[in-house]
Structures are given as C-alpha cells and as structure tokens.
N, C-alpha and C. Protein backbone atom coordinates (compact mmCIF):
# COMPACT_ATOMS: atom_id res chain seq x y z
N UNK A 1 20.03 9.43 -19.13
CA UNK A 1 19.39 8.37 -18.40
C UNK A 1 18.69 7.43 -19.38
N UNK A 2 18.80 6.19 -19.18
CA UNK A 2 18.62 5.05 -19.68
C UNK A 2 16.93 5.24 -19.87
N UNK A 3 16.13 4.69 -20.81
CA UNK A 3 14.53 4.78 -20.44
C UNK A 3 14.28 3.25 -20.32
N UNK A 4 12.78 3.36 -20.06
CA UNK A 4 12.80 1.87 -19.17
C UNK A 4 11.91 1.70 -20.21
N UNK A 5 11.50 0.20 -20.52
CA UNK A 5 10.36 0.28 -21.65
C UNK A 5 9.40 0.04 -20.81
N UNK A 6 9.56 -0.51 -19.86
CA UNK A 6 8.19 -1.12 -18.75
C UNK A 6 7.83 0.34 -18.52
N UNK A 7 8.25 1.58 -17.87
CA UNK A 7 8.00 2.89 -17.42
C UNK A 7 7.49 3.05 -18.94
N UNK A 8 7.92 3.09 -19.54
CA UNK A 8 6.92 3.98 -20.96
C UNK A 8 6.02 3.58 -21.23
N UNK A 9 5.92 2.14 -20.91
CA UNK A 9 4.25 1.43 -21.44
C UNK A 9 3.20 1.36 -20.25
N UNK A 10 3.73 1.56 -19.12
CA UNK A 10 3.34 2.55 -18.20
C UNK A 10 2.52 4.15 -18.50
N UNK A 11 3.35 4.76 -19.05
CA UNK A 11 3.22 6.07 -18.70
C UNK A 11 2.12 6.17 -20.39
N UNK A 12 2.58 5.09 -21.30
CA UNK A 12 1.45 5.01 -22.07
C UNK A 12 0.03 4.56 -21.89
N UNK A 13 0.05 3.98 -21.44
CA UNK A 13 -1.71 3.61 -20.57
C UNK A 13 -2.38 4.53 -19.64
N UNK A 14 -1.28 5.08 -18.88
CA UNK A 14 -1.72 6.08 -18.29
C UNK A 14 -2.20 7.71 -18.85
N UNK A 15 -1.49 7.43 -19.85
CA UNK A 15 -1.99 8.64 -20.82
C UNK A 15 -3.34 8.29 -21.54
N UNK A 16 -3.12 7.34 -22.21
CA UNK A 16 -4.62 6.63 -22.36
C UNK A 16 -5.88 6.61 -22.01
N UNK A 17 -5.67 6.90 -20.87
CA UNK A 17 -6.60 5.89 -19.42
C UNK A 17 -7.27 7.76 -19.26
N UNK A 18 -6.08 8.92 -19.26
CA UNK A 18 -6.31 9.95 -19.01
C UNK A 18 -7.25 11.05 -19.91
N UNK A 19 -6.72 10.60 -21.47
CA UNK A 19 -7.39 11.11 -22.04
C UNK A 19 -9.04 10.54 -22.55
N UNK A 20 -9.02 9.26 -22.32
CA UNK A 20 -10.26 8.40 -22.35
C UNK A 20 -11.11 9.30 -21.51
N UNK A 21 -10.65 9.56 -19.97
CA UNK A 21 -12.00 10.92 -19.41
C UNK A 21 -11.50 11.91 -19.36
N UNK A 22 -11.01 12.52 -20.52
CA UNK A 22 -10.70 13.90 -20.79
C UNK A 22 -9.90 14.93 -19.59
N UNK A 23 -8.82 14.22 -19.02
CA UNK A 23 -8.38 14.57 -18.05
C UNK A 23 -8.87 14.97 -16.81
N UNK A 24 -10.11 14.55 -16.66
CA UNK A 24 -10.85 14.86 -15.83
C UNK A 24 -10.33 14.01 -14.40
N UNK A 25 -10.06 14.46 -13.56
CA UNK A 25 -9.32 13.39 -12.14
C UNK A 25 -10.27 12.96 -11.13
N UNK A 26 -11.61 13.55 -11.02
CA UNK A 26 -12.47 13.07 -10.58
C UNK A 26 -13.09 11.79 -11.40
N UNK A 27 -13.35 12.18 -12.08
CA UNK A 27 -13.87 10.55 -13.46
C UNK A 27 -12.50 9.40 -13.59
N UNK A 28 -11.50 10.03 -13.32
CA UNK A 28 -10.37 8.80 -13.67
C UNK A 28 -10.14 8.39 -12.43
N UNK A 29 -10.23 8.90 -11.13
CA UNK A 29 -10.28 8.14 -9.72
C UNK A 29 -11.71 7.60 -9.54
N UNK A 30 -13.10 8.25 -10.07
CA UNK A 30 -14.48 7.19 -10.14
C UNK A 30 -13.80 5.82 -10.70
N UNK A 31 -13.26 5.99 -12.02
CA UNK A 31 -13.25 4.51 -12.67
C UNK A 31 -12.16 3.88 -12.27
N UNK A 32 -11.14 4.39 -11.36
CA UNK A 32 -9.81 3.46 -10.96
C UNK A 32 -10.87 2.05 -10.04
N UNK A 33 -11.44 3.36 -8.72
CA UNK A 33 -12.43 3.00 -7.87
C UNK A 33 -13.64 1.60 -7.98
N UNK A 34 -14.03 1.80 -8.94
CA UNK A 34 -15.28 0.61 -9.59
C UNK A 34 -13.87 -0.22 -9.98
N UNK A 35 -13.20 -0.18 -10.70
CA UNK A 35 -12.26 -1.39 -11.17
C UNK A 35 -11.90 -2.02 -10.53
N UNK A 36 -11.31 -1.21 -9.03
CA UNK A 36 -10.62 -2.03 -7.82
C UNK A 36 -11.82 -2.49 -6.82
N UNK A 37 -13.07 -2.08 -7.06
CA UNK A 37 -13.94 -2.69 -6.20
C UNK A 37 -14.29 -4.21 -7.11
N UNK A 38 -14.42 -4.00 -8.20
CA UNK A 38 -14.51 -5.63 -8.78
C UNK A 38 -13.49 -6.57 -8.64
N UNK A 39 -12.15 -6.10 -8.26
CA UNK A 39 -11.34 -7.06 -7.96
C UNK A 39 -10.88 -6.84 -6.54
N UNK A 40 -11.83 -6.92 -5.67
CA UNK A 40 -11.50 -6.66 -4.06
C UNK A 40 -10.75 -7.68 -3.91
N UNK A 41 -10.41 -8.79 -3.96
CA UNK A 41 -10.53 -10.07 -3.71
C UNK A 41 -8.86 -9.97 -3.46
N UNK A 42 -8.50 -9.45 -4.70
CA UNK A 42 -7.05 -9.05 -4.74
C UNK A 42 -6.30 -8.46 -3.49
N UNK A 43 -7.01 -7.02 -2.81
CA UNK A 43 -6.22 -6.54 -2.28
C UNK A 43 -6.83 -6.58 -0.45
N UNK A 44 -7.16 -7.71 -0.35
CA UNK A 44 -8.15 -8.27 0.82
C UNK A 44 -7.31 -8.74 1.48
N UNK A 45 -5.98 -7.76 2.50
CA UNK A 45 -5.03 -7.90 3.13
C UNK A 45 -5.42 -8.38 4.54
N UNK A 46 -5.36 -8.94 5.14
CA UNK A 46 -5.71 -9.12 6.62
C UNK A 46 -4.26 -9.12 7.54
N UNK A 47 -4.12 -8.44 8.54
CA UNK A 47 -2.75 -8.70 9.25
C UNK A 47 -2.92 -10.21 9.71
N UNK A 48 -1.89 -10.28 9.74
CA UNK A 48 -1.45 -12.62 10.33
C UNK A 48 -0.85 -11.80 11.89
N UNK A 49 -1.59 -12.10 12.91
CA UNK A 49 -1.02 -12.46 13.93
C UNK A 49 0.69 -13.04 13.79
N UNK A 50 1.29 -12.98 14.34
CA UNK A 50 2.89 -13.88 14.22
C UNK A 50 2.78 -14.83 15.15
N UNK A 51 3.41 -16.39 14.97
CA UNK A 51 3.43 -17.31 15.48
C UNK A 51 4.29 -17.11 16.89
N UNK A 52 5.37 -16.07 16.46
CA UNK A 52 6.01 -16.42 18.20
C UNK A 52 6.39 -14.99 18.50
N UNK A 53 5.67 -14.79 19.88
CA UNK A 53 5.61 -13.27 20.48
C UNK A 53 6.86 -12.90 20.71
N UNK A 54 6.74 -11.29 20.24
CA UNK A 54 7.86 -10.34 19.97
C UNK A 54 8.79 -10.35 21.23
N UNK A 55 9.70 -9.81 20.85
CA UNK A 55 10.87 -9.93 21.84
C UNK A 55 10.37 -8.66 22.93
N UNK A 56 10.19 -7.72 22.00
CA UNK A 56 9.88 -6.54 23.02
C UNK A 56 8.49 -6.09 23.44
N UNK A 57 7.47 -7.35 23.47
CA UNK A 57 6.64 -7.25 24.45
C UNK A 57 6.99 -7.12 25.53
N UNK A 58 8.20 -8.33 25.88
CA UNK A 58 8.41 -8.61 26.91
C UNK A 58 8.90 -7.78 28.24
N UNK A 59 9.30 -6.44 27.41
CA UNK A 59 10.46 -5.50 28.32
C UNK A 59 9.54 -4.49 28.61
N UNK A 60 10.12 -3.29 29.80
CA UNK A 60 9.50 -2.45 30.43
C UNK A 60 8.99 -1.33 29.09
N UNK A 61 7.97 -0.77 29.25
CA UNK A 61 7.43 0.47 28.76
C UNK A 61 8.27 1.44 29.24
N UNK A 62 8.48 2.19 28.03
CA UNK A 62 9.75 3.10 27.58
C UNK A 62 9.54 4.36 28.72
N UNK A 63 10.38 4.81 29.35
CA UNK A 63 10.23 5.52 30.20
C UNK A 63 10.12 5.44 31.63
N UNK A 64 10.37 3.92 31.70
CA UNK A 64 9.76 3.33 33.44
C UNK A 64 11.40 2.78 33.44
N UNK A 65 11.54 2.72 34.75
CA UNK A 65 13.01 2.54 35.43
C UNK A 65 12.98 0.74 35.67
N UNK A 66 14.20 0.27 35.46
CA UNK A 66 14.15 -1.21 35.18
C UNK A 66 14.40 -1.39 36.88
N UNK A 67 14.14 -2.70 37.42
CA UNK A 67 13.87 -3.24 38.79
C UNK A 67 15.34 -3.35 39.24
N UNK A 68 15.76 -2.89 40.05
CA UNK A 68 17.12 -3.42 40.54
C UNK A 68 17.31 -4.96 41.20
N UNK A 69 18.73 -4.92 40.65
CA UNK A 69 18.98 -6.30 41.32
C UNK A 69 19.48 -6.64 42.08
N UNK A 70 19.44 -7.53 43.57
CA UNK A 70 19.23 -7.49 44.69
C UNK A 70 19.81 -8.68 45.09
C-alpha cells in the first residue's frame, strides 16, 4: 500500500501533540478542548431551515391507511 504523505504528517503531529503530554489522554483531550473553544467561531454550525418544504411532509404518517378514492 501506497503511503500518503498528508497521513504521515498527520500521524506526525499527532505523535507530537501525544508525547508533548506524555501520553496522557485526559491532558491531550483538556488541550484539544481549550484549542477548539478559542476557535468556536469555526465550528458554530446552525441548521438553515430549507427554502422549499419537503416533499414528504406532505404525505400520510407511516402506518395510517391512505383515503380512498371515491
């Protein structure tokens, strides 16, 4: 298998990052934590309403018998 250089310089920071708090996973999820709280801004997703209502609002709730036609 081919190696990726992006995956290795990856997996090099992450080694980095790991041994910087001594493998400790509580201290390396504290400091992921503070990092991503200073850049909230970033991941400050809000759902968007959609401009034009779904198709399958419109139809019966699953399990109910459709109206005959007459």
């Amino acid at each position: 298998m081919r190696k990726d250089p992006i995956v290795e310089e990856i997996h090099k920071f992450r080694e980095a990052h790991a041994r910087k708090f001594n493998y400790d996973i509580d201290a390396i999820f504290a400091d992921l934590q503070r990092k991503q709280a200073k850049r909230k801004k970033l991941a400050d997703l809000k759902p968007v309403k959609p401009l034009l209502p779904c198709v399958a609002e419109k139809r019966a709730v699953y399990g109910t018998k459709r109206p005959k036609k007459t």
